[in-house]
PDB file of N, CA and C in Angstrom:
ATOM      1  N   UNK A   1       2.354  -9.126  28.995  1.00  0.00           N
ATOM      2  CA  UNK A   1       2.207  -7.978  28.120  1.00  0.00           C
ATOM      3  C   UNK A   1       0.716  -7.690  27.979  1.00  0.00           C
ATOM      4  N   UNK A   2       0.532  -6.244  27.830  1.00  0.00           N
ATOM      5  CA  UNK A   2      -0.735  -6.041  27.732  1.00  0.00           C
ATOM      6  C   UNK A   2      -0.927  -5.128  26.104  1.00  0.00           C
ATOM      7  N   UNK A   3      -2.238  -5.309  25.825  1.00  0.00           N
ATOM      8  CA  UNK A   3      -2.663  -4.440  24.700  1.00  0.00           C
ATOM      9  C   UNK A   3      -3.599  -3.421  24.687  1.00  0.00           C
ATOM     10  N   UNK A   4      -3.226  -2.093  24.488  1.00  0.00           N
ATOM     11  CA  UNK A   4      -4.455  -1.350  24.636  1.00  0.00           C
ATOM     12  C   UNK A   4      -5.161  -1.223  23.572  1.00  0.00           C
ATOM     13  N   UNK A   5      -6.329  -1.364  22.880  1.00  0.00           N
ATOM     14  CA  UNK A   5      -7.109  -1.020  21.463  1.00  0.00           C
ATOM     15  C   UNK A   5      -8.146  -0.247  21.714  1.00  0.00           C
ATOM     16  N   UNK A   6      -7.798   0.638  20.639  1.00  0.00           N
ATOM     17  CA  UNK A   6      -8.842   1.778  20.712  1.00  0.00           C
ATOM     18  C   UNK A   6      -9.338   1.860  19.295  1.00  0.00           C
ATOM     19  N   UNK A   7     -10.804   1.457  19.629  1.00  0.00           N
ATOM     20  CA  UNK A   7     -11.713   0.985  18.048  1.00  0.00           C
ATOM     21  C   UNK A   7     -12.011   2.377  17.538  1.00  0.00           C
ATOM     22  N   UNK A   8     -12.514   2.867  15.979  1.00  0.00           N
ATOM     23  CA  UNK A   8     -13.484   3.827  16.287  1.00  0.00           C
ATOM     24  C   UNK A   8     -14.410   3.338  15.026  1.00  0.00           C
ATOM     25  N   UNK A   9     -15.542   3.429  15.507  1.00  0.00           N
ATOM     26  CA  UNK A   9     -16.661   2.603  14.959  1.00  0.00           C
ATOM     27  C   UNK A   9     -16.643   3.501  13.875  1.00  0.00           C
ATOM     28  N   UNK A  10     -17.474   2.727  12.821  1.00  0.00           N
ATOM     29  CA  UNK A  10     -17.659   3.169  11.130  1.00  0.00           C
ATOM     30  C   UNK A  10     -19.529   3.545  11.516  1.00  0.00           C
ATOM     31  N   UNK A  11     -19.783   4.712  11.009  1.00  0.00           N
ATOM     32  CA  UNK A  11     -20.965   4.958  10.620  1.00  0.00           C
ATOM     33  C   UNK A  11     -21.193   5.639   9.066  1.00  0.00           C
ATOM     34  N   UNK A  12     -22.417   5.355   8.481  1.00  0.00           N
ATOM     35  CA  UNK A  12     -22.618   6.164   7.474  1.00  0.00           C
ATOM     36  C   UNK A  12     -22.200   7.719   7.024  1.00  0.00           C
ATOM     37  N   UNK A  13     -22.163   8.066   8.284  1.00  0.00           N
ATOM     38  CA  UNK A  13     -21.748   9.828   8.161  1.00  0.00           C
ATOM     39  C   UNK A  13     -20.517  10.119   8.839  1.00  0.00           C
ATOM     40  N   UNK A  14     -19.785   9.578   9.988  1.00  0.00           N
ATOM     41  CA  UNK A  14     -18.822   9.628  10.587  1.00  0.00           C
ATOM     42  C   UNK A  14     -17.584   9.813   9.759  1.00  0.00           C
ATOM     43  N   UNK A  15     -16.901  10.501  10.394  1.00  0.00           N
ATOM     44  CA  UNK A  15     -15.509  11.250   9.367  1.00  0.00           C
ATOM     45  C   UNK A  15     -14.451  10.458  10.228  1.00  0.00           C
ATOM     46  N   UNK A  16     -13.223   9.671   9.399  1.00  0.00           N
ATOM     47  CA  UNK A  16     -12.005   9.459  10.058  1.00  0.00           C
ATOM     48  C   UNK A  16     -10.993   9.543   9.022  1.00  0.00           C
ATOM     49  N   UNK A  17      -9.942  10.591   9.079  1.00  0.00           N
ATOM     50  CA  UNK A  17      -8.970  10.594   8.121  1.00  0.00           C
ATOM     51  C   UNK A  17      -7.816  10.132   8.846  1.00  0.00           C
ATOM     52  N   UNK A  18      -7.657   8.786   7.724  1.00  0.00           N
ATOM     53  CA  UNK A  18      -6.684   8.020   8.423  1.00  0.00           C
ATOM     54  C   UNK A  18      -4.940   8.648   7.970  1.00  0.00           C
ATOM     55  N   UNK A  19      -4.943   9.144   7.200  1.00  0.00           N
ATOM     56  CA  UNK A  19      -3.745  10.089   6.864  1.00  0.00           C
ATOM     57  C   UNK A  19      -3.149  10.804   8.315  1.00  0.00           C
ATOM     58  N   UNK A  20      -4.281  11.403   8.659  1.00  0.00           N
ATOM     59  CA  UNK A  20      -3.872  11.981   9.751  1.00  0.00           C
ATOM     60  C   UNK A  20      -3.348  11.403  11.351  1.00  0.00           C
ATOM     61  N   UNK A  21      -4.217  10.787  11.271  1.00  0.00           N
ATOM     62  CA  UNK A  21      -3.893   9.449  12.487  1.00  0.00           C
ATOM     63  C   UNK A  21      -2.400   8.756  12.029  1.00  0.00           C
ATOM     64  N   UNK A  22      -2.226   8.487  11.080  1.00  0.00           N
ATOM     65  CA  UNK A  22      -0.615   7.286  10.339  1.00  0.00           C
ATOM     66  C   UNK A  22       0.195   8.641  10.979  1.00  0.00           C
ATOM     67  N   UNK A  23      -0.173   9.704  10.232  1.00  0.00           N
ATOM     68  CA  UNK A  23       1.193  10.450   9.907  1.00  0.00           C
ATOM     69  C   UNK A  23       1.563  11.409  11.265  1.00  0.00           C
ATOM     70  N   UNK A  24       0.525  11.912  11.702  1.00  0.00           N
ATOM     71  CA  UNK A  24       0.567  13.370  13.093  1.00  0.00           C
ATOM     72  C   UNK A  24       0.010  12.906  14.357  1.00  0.00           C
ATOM     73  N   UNK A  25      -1.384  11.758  14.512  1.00  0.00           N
ATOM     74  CA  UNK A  25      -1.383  11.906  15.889  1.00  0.00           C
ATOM     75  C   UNK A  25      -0.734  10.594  16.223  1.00  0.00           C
ATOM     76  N   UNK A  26      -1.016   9.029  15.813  1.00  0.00           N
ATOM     77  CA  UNK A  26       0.442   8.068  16.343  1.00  0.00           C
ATOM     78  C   UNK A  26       1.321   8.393  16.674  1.00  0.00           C
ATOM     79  N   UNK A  27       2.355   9.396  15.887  1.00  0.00           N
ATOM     80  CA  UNK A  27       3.795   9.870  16.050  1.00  0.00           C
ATOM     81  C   UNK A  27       3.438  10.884  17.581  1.00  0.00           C
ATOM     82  N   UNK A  28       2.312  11.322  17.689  1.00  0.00           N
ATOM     83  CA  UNK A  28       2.748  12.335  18.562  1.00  0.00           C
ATOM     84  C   UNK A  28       2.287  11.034  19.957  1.00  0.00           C
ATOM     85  N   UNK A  29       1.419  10.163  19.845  1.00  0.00           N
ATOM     86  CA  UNK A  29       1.357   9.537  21.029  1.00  0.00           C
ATOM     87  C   UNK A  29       2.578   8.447  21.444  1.00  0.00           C
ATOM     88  N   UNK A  30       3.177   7.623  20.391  1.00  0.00           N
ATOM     89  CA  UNK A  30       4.388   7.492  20.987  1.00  0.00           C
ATOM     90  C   UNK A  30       5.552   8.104  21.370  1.00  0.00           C
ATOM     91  N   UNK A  31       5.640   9.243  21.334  1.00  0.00           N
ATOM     92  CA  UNK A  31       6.565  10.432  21.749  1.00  0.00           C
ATOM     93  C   UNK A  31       6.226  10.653  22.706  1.00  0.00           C
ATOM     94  N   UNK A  32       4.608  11.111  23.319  1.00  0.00           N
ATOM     95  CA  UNK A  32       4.594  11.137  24.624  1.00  0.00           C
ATOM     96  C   UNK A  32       4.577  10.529  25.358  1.00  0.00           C
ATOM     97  N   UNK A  33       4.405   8.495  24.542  1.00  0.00           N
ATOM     98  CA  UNK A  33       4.407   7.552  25.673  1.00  0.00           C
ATOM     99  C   UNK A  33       5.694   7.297  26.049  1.00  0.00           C
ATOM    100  N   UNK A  34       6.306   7.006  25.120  1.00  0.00           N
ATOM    101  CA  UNK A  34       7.572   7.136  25.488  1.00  0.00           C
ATOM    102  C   UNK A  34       7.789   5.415  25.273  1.00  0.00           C
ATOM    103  N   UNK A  35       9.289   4.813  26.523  1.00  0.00           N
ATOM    104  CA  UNK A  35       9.906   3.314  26.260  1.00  0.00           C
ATOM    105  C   UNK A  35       8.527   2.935  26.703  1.00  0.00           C
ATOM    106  N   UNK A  36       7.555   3.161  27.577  1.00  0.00           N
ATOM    107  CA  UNK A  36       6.694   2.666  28.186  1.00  0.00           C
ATOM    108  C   UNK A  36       5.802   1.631  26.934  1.00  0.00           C
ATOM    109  N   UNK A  37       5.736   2.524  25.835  1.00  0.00           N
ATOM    110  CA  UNK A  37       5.014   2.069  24.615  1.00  0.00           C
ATOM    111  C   UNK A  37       5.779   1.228  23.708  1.00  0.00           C
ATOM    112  N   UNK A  38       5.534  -0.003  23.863  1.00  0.00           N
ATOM    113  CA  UNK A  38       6.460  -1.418  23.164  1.00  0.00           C
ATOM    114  C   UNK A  38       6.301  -0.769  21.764  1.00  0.00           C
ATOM    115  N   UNK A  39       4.754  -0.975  21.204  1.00  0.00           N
ATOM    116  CA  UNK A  39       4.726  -1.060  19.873  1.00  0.00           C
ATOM    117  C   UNK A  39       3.510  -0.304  19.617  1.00  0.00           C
ATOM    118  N   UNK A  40       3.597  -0.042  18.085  1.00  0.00           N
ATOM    119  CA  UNK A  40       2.039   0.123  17.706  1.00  0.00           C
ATOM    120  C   UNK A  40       1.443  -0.574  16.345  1.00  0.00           C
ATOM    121  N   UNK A  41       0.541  -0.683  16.539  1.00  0.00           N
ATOM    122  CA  UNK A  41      -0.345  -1.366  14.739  1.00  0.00           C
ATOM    123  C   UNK A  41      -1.260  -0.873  14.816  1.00  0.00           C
ATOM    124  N   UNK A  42      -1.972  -0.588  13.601  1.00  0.00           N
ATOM    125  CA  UNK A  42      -3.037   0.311  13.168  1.00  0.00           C
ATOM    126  C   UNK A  42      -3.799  -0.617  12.722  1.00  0.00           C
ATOM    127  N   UNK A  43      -4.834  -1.235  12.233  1.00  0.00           N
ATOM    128  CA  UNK A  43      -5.996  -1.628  11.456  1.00  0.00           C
ATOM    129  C   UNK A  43      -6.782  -0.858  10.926  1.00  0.00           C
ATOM    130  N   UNK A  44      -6.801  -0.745   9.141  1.00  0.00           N
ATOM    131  CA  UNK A  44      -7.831  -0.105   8.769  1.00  0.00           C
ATOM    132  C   UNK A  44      -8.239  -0.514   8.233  1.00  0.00           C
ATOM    133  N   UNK A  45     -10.554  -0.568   8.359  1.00  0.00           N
ATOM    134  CA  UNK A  45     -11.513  -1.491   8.269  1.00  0.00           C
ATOM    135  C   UNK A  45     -11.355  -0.666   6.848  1.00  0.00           C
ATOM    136  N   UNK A  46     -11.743  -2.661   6.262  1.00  0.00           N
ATOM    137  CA  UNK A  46     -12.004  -2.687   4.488  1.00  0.00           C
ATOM    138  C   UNK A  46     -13.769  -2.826   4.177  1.00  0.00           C
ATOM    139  N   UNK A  47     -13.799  -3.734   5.251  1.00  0.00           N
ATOM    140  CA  UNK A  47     -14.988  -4.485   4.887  1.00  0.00           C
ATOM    141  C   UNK A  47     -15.277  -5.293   6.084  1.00  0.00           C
ATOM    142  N   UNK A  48     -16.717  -5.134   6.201  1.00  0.00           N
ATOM    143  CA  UNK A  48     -17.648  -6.363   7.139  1.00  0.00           C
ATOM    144  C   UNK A  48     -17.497  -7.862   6.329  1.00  0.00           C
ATOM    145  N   UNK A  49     -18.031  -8.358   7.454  1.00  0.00           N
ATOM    146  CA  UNK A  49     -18.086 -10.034   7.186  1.00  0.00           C
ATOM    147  C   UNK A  49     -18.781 -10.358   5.883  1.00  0.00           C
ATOM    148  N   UNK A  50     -19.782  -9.684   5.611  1.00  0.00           N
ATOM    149  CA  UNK A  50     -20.709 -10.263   4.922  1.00  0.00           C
ATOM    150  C   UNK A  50     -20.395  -9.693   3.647  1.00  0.00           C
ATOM    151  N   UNK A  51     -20.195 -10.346   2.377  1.00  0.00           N
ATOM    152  CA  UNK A  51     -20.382  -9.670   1.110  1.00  0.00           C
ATOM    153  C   UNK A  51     -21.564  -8.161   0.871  1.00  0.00           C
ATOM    154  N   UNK A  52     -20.196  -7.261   0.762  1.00  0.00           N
ATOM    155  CA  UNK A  52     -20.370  -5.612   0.327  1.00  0.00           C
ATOM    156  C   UNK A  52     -20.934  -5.377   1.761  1.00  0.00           C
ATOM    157  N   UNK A  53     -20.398  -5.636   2.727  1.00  0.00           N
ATOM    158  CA  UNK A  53     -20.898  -5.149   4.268  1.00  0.00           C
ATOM    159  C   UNK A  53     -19.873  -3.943   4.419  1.00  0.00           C
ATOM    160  N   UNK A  54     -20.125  -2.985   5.176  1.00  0.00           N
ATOM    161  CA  UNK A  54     -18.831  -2.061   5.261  1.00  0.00           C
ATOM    162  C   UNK A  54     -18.619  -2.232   6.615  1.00  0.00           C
ATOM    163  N   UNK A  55     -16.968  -2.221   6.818  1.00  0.00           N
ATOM    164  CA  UNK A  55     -16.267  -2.177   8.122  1.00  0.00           C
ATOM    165  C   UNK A  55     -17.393  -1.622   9.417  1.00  0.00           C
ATOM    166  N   UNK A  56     -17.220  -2.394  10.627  1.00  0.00           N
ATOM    167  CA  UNK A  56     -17.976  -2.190  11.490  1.00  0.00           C
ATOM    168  C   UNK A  56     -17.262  -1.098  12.322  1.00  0.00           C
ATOM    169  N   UNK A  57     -15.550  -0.576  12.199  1.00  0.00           N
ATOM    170  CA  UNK A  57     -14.823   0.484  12.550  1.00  0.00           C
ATOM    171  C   UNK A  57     -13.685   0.559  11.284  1.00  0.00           C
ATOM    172  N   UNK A  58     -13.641   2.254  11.313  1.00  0.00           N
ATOM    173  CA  UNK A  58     -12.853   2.785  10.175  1.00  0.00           C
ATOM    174  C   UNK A  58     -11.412   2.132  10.730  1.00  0.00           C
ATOM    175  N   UNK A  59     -10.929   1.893  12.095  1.00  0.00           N
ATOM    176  CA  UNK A  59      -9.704   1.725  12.349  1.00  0.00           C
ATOM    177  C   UNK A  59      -9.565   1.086  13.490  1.00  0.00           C
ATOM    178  N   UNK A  60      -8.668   0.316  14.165  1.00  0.00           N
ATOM    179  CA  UNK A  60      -8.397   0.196  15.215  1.00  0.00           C
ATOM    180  C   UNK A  60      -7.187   0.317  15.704  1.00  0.00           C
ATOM    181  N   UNK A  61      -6.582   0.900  16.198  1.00  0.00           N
ATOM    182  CA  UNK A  61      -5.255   0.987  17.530  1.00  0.00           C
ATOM    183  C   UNK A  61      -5.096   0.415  18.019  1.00  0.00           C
ATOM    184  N   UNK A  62      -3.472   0.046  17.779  1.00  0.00           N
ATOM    185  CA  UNK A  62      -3.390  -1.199  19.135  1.00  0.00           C
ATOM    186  C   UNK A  62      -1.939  -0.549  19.437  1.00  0.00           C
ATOM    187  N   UNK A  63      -1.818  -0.746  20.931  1.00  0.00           N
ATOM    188  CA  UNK A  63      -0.651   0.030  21.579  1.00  0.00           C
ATOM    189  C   UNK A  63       0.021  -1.250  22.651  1.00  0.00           C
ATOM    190  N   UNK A  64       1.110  -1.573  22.705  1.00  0.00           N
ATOM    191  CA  UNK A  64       1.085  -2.583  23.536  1.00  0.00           C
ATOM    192  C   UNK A  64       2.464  -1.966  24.871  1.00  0.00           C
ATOM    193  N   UNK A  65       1.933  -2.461  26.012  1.00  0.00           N
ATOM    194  CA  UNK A  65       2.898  -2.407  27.057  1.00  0.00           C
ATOM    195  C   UNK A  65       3.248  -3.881  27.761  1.00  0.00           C
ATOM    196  N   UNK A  66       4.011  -3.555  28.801  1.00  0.00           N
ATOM    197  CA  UNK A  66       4.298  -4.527  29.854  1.00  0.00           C
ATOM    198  C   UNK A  66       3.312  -4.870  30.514  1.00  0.00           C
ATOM    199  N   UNK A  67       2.481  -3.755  31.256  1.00  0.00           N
ATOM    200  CA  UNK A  67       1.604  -4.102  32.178  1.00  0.00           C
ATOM    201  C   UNK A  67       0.441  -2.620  32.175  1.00  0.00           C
ATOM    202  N   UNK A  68      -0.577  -2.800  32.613  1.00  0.00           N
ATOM    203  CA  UNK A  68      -1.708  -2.091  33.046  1.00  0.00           C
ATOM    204  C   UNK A  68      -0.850  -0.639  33.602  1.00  0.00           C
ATOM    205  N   UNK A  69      -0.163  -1.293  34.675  1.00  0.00           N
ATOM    206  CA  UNK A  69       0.497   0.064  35.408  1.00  0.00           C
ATOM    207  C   UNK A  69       1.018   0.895  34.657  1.00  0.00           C
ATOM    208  N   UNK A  70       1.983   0.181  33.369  1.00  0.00           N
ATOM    209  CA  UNK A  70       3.130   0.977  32.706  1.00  0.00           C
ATOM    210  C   UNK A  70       1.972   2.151  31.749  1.00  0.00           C
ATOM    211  N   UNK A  71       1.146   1.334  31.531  1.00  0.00           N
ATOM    212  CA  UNK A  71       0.384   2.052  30.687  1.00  0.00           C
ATOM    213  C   UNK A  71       0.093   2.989  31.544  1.00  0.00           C
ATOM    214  N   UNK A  72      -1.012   3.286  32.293  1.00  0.00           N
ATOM    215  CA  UNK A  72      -1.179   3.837  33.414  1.00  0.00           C
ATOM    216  C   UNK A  72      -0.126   5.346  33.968  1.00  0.00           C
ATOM    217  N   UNK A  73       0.863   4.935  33.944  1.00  0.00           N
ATOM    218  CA  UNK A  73       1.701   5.498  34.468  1.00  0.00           C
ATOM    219  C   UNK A  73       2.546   6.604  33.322  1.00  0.00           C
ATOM    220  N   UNK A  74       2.348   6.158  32.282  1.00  0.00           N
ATOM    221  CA  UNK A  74       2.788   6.814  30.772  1.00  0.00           C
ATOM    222  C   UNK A  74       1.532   7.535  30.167  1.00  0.00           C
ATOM    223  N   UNK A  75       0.198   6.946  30.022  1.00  0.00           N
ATOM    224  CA  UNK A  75      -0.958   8.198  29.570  1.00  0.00           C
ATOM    225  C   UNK A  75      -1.386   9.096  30.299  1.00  0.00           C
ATOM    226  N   UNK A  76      -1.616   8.519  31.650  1.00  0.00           N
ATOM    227  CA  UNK A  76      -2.157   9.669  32.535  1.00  0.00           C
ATOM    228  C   UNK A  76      -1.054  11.197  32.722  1.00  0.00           C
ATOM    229  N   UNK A  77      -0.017  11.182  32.670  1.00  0.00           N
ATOM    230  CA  UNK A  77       0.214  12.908  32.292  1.00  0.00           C
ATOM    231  C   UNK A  77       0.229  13.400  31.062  1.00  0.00           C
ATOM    232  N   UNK A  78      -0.354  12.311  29.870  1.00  0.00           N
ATOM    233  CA  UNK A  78      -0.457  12.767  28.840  1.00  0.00           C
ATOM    234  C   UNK A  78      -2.216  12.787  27.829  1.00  0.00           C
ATOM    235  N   UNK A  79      -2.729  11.960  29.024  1.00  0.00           N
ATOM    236  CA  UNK A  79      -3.957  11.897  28.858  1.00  0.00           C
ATOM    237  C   UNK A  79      -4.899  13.308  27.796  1.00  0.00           C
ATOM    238  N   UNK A  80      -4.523  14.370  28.425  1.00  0.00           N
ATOM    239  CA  UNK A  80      -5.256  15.679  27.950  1.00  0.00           C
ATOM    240  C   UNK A  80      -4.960  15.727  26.833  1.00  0.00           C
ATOM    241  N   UNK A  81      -3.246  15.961  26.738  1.00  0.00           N
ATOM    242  CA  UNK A  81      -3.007  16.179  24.825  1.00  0.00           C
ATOM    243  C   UNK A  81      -3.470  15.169  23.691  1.00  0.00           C
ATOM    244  N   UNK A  82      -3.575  13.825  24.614  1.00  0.00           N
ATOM    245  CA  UNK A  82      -3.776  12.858  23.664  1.00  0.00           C
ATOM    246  C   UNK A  82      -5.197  12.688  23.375  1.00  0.00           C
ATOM    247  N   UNK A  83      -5.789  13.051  23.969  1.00  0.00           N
ATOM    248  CA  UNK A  83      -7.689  13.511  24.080  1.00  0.00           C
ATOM    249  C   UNK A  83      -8.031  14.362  23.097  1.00  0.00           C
ATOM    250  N   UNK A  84      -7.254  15.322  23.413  1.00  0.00           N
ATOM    251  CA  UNK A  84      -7.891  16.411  22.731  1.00  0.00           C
ATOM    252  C   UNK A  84      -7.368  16.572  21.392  1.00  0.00           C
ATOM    253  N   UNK A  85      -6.448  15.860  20.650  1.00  0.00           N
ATOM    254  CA  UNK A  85      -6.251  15.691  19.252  1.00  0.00           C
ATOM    255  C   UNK A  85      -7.242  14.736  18.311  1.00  0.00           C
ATOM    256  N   UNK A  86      -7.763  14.350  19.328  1.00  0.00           N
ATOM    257  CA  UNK A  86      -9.071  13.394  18.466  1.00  0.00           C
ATOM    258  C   UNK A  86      -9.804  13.696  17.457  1.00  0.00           C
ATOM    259  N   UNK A  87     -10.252  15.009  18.038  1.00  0.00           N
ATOM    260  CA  UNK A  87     -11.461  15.964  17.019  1.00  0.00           C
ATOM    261  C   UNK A  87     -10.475  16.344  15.586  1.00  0.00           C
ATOM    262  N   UNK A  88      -9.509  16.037  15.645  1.00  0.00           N
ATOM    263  CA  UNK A  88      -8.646  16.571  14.225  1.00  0.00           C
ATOM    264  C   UNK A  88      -8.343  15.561  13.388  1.00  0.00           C
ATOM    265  N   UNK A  89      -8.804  14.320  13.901  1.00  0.00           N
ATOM    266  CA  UNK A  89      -9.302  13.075  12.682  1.00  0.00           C
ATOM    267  C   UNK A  89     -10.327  12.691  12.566  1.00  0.00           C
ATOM    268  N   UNK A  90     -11.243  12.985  13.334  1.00  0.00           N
ATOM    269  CA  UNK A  90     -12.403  11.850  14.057  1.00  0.00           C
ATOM    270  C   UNK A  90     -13.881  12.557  14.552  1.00  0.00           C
ATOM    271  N   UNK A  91     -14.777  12.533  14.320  1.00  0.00           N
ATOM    272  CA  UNK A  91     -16.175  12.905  14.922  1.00  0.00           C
ATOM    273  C   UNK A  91     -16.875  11.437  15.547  1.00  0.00           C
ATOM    274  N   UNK A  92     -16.229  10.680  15.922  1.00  0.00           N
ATOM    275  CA  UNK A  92     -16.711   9.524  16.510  1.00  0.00           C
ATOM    276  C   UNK A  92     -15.827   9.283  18.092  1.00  0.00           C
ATOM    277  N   UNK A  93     -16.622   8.905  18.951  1.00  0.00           N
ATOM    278  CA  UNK A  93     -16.542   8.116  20.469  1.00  0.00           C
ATOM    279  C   UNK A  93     -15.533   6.885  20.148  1.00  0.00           C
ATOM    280  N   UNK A  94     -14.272   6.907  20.544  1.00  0.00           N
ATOM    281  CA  UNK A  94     -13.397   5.823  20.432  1.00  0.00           C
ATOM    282  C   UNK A  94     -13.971   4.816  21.708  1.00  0.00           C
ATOM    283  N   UNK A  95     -13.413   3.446  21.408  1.00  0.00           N
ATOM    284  CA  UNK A  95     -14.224   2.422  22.132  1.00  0.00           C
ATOM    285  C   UNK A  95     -12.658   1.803  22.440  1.00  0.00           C
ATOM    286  N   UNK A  96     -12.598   1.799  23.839  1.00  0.00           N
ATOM    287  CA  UNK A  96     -11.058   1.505  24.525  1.00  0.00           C
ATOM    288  C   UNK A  96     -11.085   0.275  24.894  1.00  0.00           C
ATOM    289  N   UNK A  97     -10.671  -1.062  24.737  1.00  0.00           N
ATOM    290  CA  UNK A  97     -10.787  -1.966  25.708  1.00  0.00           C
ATOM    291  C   UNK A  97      -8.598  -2.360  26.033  1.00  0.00           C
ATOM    292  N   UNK A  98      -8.788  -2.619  27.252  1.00  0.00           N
ATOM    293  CA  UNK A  98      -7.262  -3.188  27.440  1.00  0.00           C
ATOM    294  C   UNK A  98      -7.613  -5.001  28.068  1.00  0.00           C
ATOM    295  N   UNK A  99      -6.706  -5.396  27.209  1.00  0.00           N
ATOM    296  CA  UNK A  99      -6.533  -7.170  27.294  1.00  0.00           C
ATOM    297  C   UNK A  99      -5.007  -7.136  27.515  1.00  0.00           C
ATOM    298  N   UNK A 100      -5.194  -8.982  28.322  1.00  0.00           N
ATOM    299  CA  UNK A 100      -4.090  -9.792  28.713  1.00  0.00           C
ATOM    300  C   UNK A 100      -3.496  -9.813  26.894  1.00  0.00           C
ATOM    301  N   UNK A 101      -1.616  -9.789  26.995  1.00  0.00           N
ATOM    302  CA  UNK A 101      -2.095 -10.538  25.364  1.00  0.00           C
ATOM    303  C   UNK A 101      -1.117 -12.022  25.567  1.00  0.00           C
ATOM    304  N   UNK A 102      -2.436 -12.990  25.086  1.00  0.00           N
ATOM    305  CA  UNK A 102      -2.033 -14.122  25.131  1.00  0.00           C
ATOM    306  C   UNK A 102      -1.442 -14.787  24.216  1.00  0.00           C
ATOM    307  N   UNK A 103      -0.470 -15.960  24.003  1.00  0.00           N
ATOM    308  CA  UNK A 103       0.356 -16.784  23.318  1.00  0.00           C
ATOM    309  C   UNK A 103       0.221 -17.867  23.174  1.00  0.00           C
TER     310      UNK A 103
END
């Protein structure tokens, strides 16, 4: 199984309304991923490590599949719509990494 996470970093001025992400764009990306998309979990940053530090990202995404391919094979014709809904939560560069997920 694989995990895709898509961070989006916390800055002083950076806008992320997480309302919008829970409620309109998740729902619309597992609809277009379809069975391909096992699961999803959200993370939303409270706090940095350090006493009164603020979150180093407002949120993180985690999307999990079978494999690289499945993923692969499920975003790429949906790649565009799922791109371009970004700007309607977010003024920040999402930070993508995909991992093995281990047990």
């Amino acid at each position: 199984m694989i995990k895709v996470t898509v961070l989006y970093p916390k800055t002083a001025t950076s806008r992320f309304d997480i309302t919008y992400y829970l409620e309109r764009h998740l729902p619309m990306v597992r609809q277009r991923l379809g069975a391909a998309c096992l699961k999803t979990r959200v993370d939303e940053g409270l706090a940095g490590g350090a006493p009164d530090a603020p979150p180093p990202y407002a949120a993180v995404g985690h999307m999990y599949f079978e494999s690289v391919a499945s993923f692969q094979a499920a975003f790429g014709p949906n790649a565009r719509d799922i791109m371009a809904d970004i700007p309607n939560y977010t003024d920040v560069q999402p930070v993508v990494q995909i991992s093995q997920v281990r047990e």
